[in-house]
Protein backbone atom coordinates (compact mmCIF):
# COMPACT_ATOMS: atom_id res chain seq x y z
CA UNK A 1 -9.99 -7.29 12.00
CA UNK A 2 -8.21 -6.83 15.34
CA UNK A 3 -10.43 -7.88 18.38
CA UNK A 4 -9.76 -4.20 19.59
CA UNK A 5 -11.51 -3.00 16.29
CA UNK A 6 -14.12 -5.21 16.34
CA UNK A 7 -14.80 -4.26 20.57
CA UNK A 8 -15.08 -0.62 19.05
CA UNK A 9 -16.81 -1.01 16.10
CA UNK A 10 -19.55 -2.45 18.24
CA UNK A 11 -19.20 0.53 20.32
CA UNK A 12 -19.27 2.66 18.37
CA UNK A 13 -23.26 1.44 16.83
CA UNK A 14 -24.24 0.91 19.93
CA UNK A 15 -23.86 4.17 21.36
CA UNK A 16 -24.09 6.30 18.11
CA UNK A 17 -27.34 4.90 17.45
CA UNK A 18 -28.85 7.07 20.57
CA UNK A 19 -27.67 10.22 18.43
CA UNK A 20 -30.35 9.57 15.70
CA UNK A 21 -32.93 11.42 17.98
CA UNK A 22 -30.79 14.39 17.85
CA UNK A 23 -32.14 17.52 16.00
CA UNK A 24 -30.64 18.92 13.33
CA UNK A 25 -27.94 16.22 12.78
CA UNK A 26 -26.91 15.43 9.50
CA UNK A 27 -24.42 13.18 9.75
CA UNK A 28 -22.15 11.43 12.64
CA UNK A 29 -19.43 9.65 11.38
CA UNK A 30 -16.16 7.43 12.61
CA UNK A 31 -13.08 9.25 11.63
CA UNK A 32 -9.38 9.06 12.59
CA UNK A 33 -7.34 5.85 13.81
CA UNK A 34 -10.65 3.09 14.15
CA UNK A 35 -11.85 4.38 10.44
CA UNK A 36 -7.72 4.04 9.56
CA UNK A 37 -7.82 0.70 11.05
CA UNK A 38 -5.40 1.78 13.10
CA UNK A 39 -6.89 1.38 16.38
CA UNK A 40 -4.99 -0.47 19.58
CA UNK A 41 -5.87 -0.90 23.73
CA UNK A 42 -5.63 2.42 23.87
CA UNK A 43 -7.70 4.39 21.50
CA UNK A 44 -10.97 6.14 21.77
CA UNK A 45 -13.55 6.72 19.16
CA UNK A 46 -13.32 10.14 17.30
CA UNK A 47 -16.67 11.46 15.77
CA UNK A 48 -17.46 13.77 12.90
CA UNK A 49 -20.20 15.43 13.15
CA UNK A 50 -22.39 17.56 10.70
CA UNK A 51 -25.19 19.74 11.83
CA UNK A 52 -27.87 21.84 9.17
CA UNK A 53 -26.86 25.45 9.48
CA UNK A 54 -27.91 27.44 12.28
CA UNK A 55 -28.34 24.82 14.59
CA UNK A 56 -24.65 23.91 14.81
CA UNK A 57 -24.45 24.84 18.88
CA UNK A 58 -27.97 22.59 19.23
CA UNK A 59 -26.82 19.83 17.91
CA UNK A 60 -22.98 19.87 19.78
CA UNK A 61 -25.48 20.26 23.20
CA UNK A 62 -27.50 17.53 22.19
CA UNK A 63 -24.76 15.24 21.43
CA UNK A 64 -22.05 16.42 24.49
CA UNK A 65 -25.31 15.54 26.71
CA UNK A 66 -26.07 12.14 25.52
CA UNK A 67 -22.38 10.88 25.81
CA UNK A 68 -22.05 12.45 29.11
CA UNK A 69 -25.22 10.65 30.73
CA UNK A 70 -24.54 7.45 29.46
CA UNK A 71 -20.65 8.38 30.64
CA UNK A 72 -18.88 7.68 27.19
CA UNK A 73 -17.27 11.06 26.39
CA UNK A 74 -13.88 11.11 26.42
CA UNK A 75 -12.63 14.03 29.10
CA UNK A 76 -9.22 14.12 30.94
CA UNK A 77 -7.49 10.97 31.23
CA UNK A 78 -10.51 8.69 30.77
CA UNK A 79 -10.10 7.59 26.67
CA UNK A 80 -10.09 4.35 26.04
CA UNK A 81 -12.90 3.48 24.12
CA UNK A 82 -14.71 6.61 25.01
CA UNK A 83 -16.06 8.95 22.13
CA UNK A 84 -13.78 12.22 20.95
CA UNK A 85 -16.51 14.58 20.15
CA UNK A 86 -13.84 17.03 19.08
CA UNK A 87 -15.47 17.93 15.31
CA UNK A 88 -18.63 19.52 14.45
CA UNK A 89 -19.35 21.19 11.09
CA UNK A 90 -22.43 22.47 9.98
CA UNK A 91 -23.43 21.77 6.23
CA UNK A 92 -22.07 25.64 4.91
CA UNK A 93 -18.83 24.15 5.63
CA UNK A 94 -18.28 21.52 4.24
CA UNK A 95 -15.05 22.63 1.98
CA UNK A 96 -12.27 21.45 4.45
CA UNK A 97 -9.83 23.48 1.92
CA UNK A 98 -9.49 26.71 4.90
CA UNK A 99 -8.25 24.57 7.49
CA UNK A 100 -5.43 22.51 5.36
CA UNK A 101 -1.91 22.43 5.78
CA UNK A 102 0.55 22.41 3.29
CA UNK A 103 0.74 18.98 1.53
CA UNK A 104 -1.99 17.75 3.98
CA UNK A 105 -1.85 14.22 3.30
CA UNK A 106 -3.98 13.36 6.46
CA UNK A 107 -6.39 15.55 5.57
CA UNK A 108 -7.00 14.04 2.37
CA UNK A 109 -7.26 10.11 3.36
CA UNK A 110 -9.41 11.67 6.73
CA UNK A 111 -11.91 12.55 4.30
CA UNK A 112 -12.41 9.53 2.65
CA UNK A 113 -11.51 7.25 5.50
CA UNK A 114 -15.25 8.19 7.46
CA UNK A 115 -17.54 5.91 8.16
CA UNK A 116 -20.80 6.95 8.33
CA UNK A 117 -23.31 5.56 10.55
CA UNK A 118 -25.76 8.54 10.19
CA UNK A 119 -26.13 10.18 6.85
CA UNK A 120 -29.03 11.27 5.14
CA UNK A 121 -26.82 12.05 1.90
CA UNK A 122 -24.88 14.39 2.52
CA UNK A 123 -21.56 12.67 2.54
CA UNK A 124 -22.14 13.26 -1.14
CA UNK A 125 -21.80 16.87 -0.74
CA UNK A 126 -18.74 16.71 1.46
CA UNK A 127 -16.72 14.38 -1.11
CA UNK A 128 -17.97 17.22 -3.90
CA UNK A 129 -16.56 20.57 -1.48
CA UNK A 130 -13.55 18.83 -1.77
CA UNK A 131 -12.24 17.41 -4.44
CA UNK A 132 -9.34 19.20 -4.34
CA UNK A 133 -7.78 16.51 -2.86
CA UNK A 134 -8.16 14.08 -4.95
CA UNK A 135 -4.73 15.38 -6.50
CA UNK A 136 -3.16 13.41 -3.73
CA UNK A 137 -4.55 10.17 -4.75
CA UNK A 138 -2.74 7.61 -6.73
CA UNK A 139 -6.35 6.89 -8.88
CA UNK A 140 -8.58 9.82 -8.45
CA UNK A 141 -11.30 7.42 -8.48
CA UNK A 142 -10.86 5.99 -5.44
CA UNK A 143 -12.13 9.32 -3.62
CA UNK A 144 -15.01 7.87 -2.18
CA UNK A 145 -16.35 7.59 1.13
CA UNK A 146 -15.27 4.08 1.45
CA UNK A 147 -17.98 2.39 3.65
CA UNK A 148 -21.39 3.01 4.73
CA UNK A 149 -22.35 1.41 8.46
CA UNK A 150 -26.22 3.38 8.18
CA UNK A 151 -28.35 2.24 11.37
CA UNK A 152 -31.68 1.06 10.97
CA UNK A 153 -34.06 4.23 12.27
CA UNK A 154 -36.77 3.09 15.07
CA UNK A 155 -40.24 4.79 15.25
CA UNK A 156 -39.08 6.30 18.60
CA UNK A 157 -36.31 7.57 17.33
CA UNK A 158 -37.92 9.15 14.57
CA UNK A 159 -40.63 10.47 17.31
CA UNK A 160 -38.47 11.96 19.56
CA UNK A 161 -36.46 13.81 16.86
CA UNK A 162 -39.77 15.48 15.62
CA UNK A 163 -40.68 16.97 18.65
CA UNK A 164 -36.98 18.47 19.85
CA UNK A 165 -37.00 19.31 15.99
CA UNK A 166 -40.31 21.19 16.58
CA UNK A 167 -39.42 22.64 19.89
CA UNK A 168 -36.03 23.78 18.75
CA UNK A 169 -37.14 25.44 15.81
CA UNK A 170 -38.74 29.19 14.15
CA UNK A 171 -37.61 32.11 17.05
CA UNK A 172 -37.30 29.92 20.17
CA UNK A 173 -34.85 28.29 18.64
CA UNK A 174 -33.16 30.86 17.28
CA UNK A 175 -32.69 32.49 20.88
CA UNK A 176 -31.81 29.21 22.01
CA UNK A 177 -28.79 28.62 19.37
CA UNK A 178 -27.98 32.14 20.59
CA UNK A 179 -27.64 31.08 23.43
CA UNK A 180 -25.75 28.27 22.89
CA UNK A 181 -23.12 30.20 20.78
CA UNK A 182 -22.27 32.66 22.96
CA UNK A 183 -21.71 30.28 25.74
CA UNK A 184 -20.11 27.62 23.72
CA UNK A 185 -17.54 30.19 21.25
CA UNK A 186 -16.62 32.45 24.40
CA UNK A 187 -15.97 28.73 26.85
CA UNK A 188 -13.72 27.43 23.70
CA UNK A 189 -11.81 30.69 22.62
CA UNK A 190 -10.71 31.28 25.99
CA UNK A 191 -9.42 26.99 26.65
CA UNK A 192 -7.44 27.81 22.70
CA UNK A 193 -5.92 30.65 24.15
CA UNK A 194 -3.83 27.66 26.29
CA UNK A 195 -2.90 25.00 23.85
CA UNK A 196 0.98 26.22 22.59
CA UNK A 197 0.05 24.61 19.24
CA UNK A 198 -3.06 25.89 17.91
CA UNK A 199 -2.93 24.58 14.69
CA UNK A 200 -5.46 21.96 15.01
CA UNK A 201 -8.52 24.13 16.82
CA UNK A 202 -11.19 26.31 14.71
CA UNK A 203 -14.11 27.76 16.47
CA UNK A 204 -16.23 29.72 14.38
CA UNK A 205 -20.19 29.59 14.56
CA UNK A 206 -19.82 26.87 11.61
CA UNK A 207 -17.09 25.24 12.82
CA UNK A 208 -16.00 24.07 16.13
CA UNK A 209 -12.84 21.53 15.92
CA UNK A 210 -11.14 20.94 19.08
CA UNK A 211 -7.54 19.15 18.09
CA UNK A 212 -4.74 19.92 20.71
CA UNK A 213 -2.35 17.66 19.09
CA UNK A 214 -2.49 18.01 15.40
CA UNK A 215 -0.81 15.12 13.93
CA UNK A 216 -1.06 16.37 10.56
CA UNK A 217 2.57 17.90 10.13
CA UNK A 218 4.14 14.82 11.81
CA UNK A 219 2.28 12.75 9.06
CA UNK A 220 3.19 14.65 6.27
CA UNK A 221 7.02 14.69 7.55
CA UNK A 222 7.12 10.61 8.03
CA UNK A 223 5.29 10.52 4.18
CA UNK A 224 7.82 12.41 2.94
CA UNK A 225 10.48 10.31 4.77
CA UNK A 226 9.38 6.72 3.58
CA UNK A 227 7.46 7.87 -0.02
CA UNK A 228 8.73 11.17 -1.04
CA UNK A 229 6.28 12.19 -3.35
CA UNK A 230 3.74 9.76 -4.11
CA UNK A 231 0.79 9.50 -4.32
CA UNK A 232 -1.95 7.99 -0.96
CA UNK A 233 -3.06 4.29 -1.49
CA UNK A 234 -4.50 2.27 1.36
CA UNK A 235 -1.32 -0.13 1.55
CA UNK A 236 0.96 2.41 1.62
CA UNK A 237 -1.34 4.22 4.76
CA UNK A 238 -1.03 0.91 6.74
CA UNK A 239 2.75 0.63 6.09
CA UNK A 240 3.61 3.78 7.15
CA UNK A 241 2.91 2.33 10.90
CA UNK A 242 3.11 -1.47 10.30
């Protein structure tokens, strides 16, 4: 492992760890180039994130917060080896199949590329919404997610979750996700309404993904240029940039 990867990796548990006394999170998972093994001096650290229905805009406030105080979050020009907290999901959506492009080879390794730091299973249920893609897989049977990185849980962390679980939930939190939506959908739609490709942003109230460069046609194009039309394996990933 690159020293770069290994500087992030260790990042990456040290910070996510925090996110365990989030409410309503599901799962937070590394995605993109440092999942790829890809990463270099000047990469951040893009998160997945999946939230239980109806608390989608809870949990995206919970998290933005946290990376903000500790002054992590990527924003502007300051990336390196901040966090990309550009994908949130909550766990109706987990069939990725709406948002594909044609041939979407990236797409398909993204998926199984995550690693998972928090998970309380339902990673499981993600691979199953989409096994449609295991069609672009040279053995089917290596859709899986391919490594866990689960962080021990502390007594305080399972504390605090409780009570912002507690206070966050029945009507109160209802008018507080609300809340939250409005604000959040109407702030997003109208920064979308700016980017010339919009291709990689959703924002939905179960989806918010915020991609203003969507490399996913690019990748497809320089698969198509080196491999024509076979099939993903992890050697053949890592060549296609090395």
């Amino acid at each position: 492992m690159k020293e770069i990867e290994n500087k992030l990796w260790i990042r990456a548990r040290k910070y996510i760890k925090i996110l365990q006394i989030v409410p309503f999170v599901r799962m937070v998972s590394v995605c993109n180039n440092l999942a790829f093994g890809l990463a270099d001096e000047k990469s951040d650290i893009d998160l997945f994130i999946v939230a239980r229905t109806g608390r989608l805009f809870i949990v995206r406030t919970f998290v933005t917060l946290i990376f903000n105080f500790f002054g992590v979050r990527r924003h502007g020009e300051k990336i390196h080896q901040r966090f990309c907290l550009s994908f949130f999901v909550d766990d109706s959506a987990l069939d990725l199949s709406k948002m594909a492009i044609d041939n979407d080879i990236y797409l398909a390794y993204w998926i199984k590329s995550q690693v998972p730091f928090i998970n309380d299973g339902v990673s499981l249920d993600l691979l199953k919404k989409n096994e449609w893609v295991k069609k672009y897989f040279e053995n089917e049977d290596d859709f899986f997610i391919r490594a866990n990185e689960i962080l021990p849980v502390s007594r305080w962390h399972i504390f605090f979750r409780f009570v912002f679980e507690f206070l966050s939930s029945g009507y109160f939190g209802e008018m507080i996700e609300w809340f939250l939506k409005k604000w959040q959908m109407k702030r997003a739609l109208r920064k979308a309404k700016k980017v010339s490709d919009a291709s990689g942003i959703v924002v939905s109230e179960h989806v918010l993904k915020f991609h203003n460069i969507d490399r996913r046609k690019s990748f497809r194009d320089l698969w198509g240029e080196k491999y024509g039309e076979s099939k993903i394996t992890d050697s053949k990933i890592l060549k296609l940039y090395f």
